[in-house]
C-alpha atoms as a PDB file:
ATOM      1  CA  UNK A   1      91.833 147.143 219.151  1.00  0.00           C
ATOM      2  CA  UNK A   2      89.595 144.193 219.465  1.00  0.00           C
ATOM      3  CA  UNK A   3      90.193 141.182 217.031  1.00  0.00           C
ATOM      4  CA  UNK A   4      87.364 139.098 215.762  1.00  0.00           C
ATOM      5  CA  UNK A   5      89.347 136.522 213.855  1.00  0.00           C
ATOM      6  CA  UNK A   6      93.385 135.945 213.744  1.00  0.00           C
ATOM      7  CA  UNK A   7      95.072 134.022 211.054  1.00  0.00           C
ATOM      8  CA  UNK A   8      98.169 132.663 211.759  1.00  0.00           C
ATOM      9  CA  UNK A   9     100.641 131.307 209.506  1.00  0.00           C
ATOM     10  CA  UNK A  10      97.950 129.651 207.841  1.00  0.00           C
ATOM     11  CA  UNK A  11      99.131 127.763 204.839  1.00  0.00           C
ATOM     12  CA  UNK A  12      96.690 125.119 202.608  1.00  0.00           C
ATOM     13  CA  UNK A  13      98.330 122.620 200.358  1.00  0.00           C
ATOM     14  CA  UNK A  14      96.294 120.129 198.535  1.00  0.00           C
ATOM     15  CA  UNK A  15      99.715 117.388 197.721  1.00  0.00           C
ATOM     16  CA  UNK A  16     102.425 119.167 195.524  1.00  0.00           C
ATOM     17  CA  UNK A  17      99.950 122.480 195.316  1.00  0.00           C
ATOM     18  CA  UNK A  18     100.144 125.292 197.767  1.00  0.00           C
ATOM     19  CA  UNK A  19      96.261 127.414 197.793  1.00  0.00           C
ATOM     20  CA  UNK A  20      97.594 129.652 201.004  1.00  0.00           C
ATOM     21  CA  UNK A  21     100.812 130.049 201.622  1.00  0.00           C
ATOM     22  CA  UNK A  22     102.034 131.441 205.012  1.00  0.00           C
ATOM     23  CA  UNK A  23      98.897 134.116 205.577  1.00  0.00           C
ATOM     24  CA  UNK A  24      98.780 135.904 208.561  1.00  0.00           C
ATOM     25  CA  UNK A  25      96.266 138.220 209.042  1.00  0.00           C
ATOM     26  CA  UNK A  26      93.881 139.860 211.596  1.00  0.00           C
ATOM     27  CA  UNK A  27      90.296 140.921 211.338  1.00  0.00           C
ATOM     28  CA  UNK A  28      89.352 143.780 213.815  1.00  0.00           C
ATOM     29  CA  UNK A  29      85.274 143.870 215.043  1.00  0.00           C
ATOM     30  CA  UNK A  30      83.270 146.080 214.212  1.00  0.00           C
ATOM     31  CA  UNK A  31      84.766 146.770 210.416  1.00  0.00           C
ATOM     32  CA  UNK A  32      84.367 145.524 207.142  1.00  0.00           C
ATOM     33  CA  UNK A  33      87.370 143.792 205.791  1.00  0.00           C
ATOM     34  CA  UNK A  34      87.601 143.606 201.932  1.00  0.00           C
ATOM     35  CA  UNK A  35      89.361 140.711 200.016  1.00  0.00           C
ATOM     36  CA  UNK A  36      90.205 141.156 196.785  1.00  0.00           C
ATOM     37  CA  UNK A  37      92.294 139.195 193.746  1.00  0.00           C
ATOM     38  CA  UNK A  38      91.611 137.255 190.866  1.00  0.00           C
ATOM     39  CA  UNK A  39      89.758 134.195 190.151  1.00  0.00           C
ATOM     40  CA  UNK A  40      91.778 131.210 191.589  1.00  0.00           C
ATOM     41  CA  UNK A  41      93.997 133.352 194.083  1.00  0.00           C
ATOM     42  CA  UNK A  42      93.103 131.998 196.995  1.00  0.00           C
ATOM     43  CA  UNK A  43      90.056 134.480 198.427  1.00  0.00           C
ATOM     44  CA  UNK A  44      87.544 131.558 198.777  1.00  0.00           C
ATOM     45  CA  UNK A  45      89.760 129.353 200.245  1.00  0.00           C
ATOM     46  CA  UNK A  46      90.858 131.638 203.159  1.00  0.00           C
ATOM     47  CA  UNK A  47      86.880 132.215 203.451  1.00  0.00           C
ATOM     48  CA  UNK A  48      86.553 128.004 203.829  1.00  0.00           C
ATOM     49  CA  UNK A  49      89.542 127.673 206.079  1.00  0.00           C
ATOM     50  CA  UNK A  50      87.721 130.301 208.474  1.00  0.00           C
ATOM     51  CA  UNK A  51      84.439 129.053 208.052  1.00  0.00           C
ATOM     52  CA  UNK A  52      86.011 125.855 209.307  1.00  0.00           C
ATOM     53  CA  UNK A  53      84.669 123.706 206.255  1.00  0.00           C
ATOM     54  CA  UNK A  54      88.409 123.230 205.290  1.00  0.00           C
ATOM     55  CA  UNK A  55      91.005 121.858 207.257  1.00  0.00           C
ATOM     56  CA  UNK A  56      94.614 124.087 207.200  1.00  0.00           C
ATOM     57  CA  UNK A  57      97.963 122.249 206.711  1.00  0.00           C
ATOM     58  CA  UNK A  58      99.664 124.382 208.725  1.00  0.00           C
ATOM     59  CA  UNK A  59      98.984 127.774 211.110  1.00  0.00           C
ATOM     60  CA  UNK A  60      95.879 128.446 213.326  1.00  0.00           C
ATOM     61  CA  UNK A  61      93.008 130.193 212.821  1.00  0.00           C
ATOM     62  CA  UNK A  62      91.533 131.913 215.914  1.00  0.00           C
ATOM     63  CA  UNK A  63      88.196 133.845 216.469  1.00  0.00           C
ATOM     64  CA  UNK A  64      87.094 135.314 219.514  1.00  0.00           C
ATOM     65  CA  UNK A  65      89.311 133.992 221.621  1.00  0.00           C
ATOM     66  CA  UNK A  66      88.861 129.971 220.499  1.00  0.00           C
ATOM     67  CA  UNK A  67      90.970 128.657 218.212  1.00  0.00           C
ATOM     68  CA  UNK A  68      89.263 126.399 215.163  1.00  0.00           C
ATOM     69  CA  UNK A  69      89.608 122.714 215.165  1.00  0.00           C
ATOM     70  CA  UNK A  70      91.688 122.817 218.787  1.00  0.00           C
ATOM     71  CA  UNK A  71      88.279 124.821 220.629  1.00  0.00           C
ATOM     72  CA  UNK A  72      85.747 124.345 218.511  1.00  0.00           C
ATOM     73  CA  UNK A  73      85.141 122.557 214.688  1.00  0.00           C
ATOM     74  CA  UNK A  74      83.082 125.213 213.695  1.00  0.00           C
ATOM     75  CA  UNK A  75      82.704 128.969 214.445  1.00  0.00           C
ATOM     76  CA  UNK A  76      79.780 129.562 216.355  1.00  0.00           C
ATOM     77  CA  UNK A  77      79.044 132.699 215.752  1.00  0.00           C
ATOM     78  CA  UNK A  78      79.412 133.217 212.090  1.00  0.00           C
ATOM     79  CA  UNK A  79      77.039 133.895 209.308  1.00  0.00           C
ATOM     80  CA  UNK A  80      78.493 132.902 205.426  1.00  0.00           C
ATOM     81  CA  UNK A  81      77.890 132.528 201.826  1.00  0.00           C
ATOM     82  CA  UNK A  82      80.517 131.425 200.074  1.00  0.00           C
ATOM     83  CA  UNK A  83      79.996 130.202 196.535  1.00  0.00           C
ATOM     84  CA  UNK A  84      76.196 129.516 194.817  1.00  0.00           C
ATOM     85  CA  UNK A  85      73.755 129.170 198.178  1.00  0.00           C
ATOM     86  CA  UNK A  86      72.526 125.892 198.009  1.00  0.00           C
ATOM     87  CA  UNK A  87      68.758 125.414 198.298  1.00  0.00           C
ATOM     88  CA  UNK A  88      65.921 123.151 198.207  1.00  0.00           C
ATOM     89  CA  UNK A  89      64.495 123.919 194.795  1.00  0.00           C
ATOM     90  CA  UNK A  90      61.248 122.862 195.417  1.00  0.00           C
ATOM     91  CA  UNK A  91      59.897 124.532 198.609  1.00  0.00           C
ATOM     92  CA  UNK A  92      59.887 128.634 198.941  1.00  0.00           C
ATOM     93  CA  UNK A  93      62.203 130.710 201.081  1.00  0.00           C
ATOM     94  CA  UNK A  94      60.219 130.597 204.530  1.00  0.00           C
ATOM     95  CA  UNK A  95      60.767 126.791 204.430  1.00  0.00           C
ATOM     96  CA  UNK A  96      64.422 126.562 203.164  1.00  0.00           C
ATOM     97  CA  UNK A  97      65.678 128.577 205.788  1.00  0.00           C
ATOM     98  CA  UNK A  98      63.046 126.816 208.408  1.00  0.00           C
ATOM     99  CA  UNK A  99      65.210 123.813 207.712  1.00  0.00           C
ATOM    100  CA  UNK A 100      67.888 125.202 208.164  1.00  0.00           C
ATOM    101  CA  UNK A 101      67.130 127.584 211.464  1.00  0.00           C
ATOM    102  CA  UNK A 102      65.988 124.194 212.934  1.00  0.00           C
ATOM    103  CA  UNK A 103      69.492 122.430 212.529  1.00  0.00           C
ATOM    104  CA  UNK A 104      70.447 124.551 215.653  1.00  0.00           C
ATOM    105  CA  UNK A 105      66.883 125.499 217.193  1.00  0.00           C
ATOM    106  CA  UNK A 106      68.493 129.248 217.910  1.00  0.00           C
ATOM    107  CA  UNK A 107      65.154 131.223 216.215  1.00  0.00           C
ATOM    108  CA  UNK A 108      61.807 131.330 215.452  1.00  0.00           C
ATOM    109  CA  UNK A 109      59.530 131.444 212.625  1.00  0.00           C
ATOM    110  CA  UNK A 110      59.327 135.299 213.237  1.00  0.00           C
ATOM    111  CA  UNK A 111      63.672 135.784 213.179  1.00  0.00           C
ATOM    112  CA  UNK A 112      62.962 133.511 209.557  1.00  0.00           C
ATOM    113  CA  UNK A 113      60.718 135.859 207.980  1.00  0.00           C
ATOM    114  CA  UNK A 114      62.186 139.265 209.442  1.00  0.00           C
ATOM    115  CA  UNK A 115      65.471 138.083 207.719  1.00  0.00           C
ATOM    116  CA  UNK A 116      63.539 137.398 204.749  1.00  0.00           C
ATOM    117  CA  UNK A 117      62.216 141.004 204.498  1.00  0.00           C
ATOM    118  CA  UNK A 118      65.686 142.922 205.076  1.00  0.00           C
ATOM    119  CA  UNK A 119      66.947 141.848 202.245  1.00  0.00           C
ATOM    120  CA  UNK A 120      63.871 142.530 200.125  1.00  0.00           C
ATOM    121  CA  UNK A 121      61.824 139.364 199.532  1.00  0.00           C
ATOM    122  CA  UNK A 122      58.427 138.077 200.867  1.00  0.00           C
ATOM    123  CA  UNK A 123      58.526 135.987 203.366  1.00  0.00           C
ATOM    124  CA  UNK A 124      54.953 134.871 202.445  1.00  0.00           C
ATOM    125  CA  UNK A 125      55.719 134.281 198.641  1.00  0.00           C
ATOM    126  CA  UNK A 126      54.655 130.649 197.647  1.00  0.00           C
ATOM    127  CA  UNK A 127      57.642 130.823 194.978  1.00  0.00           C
ATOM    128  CA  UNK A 128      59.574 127.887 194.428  1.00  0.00           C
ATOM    129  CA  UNK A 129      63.448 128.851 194.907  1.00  0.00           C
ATOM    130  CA  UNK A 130      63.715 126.704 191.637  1.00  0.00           C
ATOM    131  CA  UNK A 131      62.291 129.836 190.139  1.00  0.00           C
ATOM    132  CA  UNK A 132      64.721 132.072 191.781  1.00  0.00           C
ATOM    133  CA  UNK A 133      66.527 134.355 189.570  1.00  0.00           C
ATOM    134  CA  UNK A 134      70.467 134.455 190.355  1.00  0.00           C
ATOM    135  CA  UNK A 135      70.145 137.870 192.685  1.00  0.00           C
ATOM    136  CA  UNK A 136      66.763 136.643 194.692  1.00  0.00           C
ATOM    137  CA  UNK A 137      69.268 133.467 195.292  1.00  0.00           C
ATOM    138  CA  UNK A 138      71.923 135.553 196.646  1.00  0.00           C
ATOM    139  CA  UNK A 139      69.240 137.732 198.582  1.00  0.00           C
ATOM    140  CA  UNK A 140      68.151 134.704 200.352  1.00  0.00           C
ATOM    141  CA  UNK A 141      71.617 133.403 200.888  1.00  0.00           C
ATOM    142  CA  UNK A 142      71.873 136.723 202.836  1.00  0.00           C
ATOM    143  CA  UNK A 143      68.858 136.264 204.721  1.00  0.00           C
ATOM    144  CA  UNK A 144      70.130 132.518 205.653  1.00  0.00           C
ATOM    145  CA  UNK A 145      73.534 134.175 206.988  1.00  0.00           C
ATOM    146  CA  UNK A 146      71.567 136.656 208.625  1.00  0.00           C
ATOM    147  CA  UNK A 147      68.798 134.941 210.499  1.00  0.00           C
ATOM    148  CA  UNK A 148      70.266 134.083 213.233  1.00  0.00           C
ATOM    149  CA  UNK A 149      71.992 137.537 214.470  1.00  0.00           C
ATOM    150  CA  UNK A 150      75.498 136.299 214.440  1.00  0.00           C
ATOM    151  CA  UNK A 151      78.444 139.034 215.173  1.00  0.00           C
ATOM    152  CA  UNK A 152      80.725 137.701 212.326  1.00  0.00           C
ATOM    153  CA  UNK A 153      79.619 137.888 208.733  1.00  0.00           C
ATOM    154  CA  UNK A 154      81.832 135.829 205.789  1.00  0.00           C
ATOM    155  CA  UNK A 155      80.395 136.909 202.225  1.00  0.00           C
ATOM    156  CA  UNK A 156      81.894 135.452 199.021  1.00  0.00           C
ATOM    157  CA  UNK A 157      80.985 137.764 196.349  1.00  0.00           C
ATOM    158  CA  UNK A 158      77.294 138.932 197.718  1.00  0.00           C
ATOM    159  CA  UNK A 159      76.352 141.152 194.953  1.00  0.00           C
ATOM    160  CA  UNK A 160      76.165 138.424 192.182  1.00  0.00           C
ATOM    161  CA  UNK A 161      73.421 138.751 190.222  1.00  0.00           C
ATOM    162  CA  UNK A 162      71.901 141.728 191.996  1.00  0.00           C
ATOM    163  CA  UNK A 163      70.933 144.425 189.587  1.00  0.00           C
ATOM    164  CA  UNK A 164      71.491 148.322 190.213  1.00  0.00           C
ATOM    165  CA  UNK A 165      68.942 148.787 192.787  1.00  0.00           C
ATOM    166  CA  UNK A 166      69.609 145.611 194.600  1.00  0.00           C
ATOM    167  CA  UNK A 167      73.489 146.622 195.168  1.00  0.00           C
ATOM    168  CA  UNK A 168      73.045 149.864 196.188  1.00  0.00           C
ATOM    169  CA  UNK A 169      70.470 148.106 198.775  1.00  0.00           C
ATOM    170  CA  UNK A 170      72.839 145.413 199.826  1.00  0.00           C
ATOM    171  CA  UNK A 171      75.280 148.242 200.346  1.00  0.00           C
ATOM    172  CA  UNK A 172      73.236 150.243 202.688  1.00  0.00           C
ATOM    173  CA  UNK A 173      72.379 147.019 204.858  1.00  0.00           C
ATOM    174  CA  UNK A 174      76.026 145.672 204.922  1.00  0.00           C
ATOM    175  CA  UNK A 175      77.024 149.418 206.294  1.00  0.00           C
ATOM    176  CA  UNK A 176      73.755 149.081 208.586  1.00  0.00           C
ATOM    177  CA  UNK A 177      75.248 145.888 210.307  1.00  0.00           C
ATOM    178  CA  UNK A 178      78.730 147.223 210.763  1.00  0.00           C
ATOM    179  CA  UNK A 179      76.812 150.507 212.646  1.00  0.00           C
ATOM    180  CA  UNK A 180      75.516 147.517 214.559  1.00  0.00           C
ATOM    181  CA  UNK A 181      78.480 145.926 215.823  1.00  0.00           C
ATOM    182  CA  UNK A 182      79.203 142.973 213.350  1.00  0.00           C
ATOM    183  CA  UNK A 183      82.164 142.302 211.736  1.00  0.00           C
ATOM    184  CA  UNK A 184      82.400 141.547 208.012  1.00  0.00           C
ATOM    185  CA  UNK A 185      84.886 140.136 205.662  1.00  0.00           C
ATOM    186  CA  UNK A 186      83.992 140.384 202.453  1.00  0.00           C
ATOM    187  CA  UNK A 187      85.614 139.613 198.781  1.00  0.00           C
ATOM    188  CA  UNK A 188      84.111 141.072 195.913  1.00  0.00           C
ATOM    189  CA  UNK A 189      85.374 141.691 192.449  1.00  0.00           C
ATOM    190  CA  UNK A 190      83.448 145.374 192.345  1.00  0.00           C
ATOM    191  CA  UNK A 191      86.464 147.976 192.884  1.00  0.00           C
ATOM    192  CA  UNK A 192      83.265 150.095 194.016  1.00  0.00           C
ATOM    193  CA  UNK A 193      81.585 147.974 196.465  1.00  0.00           C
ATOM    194  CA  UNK A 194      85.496 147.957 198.040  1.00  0.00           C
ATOM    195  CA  UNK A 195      85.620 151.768 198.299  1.00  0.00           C
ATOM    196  CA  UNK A 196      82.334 152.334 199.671  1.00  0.00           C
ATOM    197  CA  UNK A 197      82.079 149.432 202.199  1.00  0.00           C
ATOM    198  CA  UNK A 198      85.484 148.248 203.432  1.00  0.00           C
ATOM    199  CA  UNK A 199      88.041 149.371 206.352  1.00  0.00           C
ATOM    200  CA  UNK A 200      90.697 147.778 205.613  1.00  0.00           C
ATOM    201  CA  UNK A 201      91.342 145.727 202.113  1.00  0.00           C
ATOM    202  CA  UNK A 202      93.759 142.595 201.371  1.00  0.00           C
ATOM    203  CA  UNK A 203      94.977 141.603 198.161  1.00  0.00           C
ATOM    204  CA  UNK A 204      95.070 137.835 197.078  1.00  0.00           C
ATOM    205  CA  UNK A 205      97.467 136.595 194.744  1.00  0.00           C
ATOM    206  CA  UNK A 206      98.467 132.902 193.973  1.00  0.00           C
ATOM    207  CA  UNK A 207      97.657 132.112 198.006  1.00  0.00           C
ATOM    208  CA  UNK A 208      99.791 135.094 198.766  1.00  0.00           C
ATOM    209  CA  UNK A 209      98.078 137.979 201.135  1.00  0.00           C
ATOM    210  CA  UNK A 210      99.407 141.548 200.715  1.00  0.00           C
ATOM    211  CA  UNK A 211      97.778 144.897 203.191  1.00  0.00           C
ATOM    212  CA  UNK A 212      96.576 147.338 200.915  1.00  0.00           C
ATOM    213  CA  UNK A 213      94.990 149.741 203.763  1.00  0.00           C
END
C-alpha cells in the first residue's frame, strides 16, 4: 500500500477551542477518499491543514514522503478548492487561470485551455467570471486545480451549484482521474456522490475523525 498523505496526531486549536483533535489518518494513492460530517465539524479545516494554508498545533502532516512545514511550506504537488474559488471578476476564465498558471511558470496557454474544456466551458468565451453562475464558478475552480496535472487532488464540496447534468459529469471525470493515477480526497454533503466515487470514507464530528470503510 502506497500512502499519498499521512496525518499524524494532528490536532488544531484556535486558544480555548479545539477544530481537530488528535486525527490520525492515512490517504492511500490512487483512491478517492470521502470526508463527510456536518457543517462546522472540522472537514475544511483538515482540508486547510493539508493544503498547508493552516498551521497545526500539534501532529505532522506528511505527503509523499516530505513532511509539511519541516520539508516543504506547501505541497507541491496538489491541486484544491476549498471554499468559494476566488476569481478576478472582471477578466474571463482563459485569463484568471493565466494568472494564476504563471505564479509557478509549470504550463502553457494550451494546458490553460485544455483544463478549461474538461470540465465543460470555453476556453475562448469572452465572459466575465463576474457573470459566472455558482456551478460555471465551481467548474472553473476545477479547471484551476486541474491545470497543472498534479497527482493529489483536495476538493471541498465540488458539486456546489452544479445542476443534474453537471454532477453526473463531474462524477465521470473525478472517476476518470483516479483510473489515471491521482489521488483524491474529497468532502461532500451528497450521500450519493460518496457511494459512487469514494474508497474509503471518514466521518467528521466536532474535530473528531471516525473510519467508516
Amino acid at each position: 500500500m502506497s500512502i499519498a498523505i499521512n496525518v499524524e496526531n494532528v490536532t488544531k486549536s484556535f486558544g480555548e477551542t479545539t477544530v481537530l483533535s488528535d486525527i490520525t489518518v492515512a490517504f492511500e494513492k490512487g483512491k478517492v477518499h470521502g470526508l463527510i460530517g456536518r457543517n462546522g465539524s472540522g472537514k475544511t479545516m483538515l482540508m486547510k491543514c493539508i493544503c498547508g494554508f493552516v498551521p497545526v498545533t500539534a501532529g505532522t502532516i506528511t505527503i509523499d514522503g516530505l513532511r509539511l512545514k519541516k520539508d516543504m511550506d506547501f505541497p507541491k504537488n496538489i491541486g484544491v478548492i476549498i471554499e468559494t474559488p476566488g476569481f478576478l471578476p472582471s477578466y474571463n476564465a482563459y485569463r484568471n487561470l493565466k494568472f494564476l498558471a504563471d505564479i509557478q511558470g509549470k504550463i502553457g496557454k494550451e494546458e490553460i485551455r485544455e483544463a478549461i474544456k474538461k470540465v465543460g466551458l470555453d476556453p475562448e468565451s469572452k465572459k466575465h467570471v463576474g457573470k459566472y453562475s455558482l456551478g460555471m464558478r465551481q467548474r472553473l475552480g476545477l479547471a484551476q486545480a486541474i491545470m497543472e496535472d498534479p497527482d493529489i487532488l483536495i476538493l471541498d464540496e465540488p458539486m456546489n451549484g452544479l445542476d443534474k447534468d453537471g454532477v453526473a459529469e463531474m462524477r465521470q471525470y473525478l472517476l476518470d482521474l483516479k483510473a489515471g493515477g491521482k489521488t483524491i480526497i474529497i468532502a461532500s454533503h451528497s450521500a450519493e456522490d460518496i457511494d459512487v466515487l469514494c474508497d474509503t470514507v471518514h466521518e467528521m464530528d466536532k474535530g473528531v475523525l471516525t473510519t467508516i470503510r
